[in-house]
C-alpha atoms as a PDB file:
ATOM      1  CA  UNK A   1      -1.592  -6.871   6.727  1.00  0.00           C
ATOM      2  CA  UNK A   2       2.136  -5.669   6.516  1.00  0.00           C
ATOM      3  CA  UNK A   3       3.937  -1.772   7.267  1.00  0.00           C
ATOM      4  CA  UNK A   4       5.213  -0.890   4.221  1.00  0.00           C
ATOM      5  CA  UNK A   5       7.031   2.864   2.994  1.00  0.00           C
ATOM      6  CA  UNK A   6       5.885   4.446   0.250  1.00  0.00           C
ATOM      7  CA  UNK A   7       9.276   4.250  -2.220  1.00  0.00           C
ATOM      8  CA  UNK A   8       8.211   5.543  -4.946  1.00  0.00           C
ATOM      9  CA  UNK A   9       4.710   6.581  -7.214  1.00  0.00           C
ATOM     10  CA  UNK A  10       3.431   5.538 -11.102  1.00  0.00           C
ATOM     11  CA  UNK A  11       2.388   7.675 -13.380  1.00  0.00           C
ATOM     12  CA  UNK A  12       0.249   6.810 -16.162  1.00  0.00           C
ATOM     13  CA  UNK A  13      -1.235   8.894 -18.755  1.00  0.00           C
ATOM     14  CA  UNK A  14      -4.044   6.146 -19.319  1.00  0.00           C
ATOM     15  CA  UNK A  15      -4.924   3.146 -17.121  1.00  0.00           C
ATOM     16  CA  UNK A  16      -7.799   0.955 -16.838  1.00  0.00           C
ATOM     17  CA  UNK A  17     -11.318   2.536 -15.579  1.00  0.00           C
ATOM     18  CA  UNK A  18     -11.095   0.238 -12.327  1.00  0.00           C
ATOM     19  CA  UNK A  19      -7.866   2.192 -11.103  1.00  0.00           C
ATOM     20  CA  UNK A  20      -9.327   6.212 -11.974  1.00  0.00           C
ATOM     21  CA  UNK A  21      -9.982   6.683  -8.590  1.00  0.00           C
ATOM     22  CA  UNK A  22      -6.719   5.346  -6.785  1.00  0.00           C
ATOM     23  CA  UNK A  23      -3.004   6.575  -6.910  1.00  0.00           C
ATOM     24  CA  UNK A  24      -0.779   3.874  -8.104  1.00  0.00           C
ATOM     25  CA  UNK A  25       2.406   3.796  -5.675  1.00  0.00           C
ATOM     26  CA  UNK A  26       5.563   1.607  -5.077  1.00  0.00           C
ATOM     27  CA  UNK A  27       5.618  -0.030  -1.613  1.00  0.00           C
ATOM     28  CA  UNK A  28       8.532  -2.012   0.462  1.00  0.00           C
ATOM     29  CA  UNK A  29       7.705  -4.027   3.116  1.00  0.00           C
ATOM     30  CA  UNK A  30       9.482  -2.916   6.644  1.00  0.00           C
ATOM     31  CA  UNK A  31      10.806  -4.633   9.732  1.00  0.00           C
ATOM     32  CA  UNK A  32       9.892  -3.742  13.009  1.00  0.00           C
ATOM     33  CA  UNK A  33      12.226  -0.744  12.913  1.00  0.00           C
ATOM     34  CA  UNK A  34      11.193   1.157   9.510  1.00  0.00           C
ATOM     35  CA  UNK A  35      14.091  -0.332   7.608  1.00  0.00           C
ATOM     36  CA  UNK A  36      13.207  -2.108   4.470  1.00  0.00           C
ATOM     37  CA  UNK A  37      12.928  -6.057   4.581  1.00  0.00           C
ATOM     38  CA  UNK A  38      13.662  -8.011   1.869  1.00  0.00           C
ATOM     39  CA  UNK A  39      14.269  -7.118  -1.960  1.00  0.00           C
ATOM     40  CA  UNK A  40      10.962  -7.039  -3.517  1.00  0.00           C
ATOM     41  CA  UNK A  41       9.220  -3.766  -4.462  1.00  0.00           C
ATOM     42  CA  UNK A  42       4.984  -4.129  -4.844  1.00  0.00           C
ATOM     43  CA  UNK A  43       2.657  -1.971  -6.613  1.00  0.00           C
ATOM     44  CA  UNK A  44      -0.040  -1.024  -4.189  1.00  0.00           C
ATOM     45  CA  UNK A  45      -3.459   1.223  -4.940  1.00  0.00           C
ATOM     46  CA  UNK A  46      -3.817   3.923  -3.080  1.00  0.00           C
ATOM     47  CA  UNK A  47      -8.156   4.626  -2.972  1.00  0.00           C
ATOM     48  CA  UNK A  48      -7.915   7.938  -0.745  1.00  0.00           C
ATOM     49  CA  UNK A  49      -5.229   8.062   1.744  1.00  0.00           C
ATOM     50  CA  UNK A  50      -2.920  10.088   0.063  1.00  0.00           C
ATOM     51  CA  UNK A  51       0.096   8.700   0.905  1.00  0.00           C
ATOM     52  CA  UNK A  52       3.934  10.219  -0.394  1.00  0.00           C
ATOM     53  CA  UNK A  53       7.076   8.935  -1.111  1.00  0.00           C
ATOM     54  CA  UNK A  54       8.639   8.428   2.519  1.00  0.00           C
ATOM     55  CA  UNK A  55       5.347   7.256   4.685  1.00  0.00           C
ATOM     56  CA  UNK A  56       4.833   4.149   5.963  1.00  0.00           C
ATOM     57  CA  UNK A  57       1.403   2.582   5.121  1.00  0.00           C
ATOM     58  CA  UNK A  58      -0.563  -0.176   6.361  1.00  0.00           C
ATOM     59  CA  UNK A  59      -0.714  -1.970   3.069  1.00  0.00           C
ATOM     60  CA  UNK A  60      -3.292  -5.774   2.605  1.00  0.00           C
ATOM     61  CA  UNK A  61      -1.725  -8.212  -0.101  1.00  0.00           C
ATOM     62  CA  UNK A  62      -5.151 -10.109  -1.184  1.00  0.00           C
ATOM     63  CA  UNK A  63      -7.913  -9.546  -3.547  1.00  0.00           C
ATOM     64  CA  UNK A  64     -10.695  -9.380  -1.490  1.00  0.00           C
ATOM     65  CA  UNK A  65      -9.484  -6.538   0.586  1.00  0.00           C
ATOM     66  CA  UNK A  66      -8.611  -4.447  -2.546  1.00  0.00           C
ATOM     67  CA  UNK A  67     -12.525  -5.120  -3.925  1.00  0.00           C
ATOM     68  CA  UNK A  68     -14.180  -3.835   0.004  1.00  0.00           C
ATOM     69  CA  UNK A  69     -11.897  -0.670  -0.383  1.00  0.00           C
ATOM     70  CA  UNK A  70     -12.348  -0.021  -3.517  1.00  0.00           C
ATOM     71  CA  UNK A  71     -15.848  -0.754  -3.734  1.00  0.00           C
ATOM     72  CA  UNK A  72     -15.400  -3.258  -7.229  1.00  0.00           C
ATOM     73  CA  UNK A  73     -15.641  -6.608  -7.293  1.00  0.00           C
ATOM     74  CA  UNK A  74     -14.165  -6.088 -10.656  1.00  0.00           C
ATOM     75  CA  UNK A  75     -10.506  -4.670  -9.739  1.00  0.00           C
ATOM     76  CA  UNK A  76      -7.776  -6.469 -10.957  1.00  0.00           C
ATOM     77  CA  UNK A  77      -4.918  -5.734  -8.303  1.00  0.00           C
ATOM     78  CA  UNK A  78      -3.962  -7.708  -5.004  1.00  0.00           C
ATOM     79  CA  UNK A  79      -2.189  -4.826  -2.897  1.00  0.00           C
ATOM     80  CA  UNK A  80      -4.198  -2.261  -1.121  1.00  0.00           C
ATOM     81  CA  UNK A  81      -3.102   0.575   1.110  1.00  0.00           C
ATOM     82  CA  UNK A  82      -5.559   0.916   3.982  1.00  0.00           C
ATOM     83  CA  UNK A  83      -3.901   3.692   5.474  1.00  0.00           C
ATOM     84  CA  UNK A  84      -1.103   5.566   6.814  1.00  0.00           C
ATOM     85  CA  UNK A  85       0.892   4.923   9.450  1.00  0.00           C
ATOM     86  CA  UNK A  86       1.659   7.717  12.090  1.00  0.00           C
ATOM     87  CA  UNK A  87       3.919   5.359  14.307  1.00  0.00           C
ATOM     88  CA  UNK A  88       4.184   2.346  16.157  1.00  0.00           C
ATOM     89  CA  UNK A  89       5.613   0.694  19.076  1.00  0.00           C
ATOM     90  CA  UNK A  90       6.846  -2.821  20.065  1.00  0.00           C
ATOM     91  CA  UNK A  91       6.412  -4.533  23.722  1.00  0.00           C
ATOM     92  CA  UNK A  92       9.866  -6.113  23.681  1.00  0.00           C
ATOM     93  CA  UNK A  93       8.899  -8.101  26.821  1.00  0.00           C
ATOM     94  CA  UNK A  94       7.095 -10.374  24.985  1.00  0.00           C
END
């Protein structure tokens, strides 16, 4: 699992029955202070969390997760949001 923010959202007029009951957003993962890490952009299902443009979001990158939350064994995506992030702190004496 990786914190990601939500950068941006898809719309699509039609998509395949598997992805009706999920939003379809744009995810970046972050480093350990909320600024993004790295250059590549992910498309991540969004099953009931309701996550915006600007959160940060608790996002799995592997099938398996993405069938258990979505209840399908049939979904064809990898990325996942599992939920949203209120904050987060780091022991930096470790």
């Amino acid at each position: 699992m990786i914190i990601c923010r939500v950068t941006g959202t898809v719309t699509s007029t039609t998509k395949s029955e598997h992805f009706r009951p999920a939003k379809l957003l744009v995810v970046h993962p972050v480093d350990l202070e909320g600024s993004l890490d790295g250059e590549d952009d992910m498309l991540a299902l969004d099953p009931r969390f309701n996550a915006g443009v600007g959160d940060y979001v608790l996002v799995a990158r592997e099938g398996k997760a993405v069938q258990q939350v979505m209840e399908d064994a049939d979904v064809p995506a990898n990325v996942v949001i599992l939920g949203v992030v209120d904050e987060w702190s780091i022991d930096s004496q470790n």
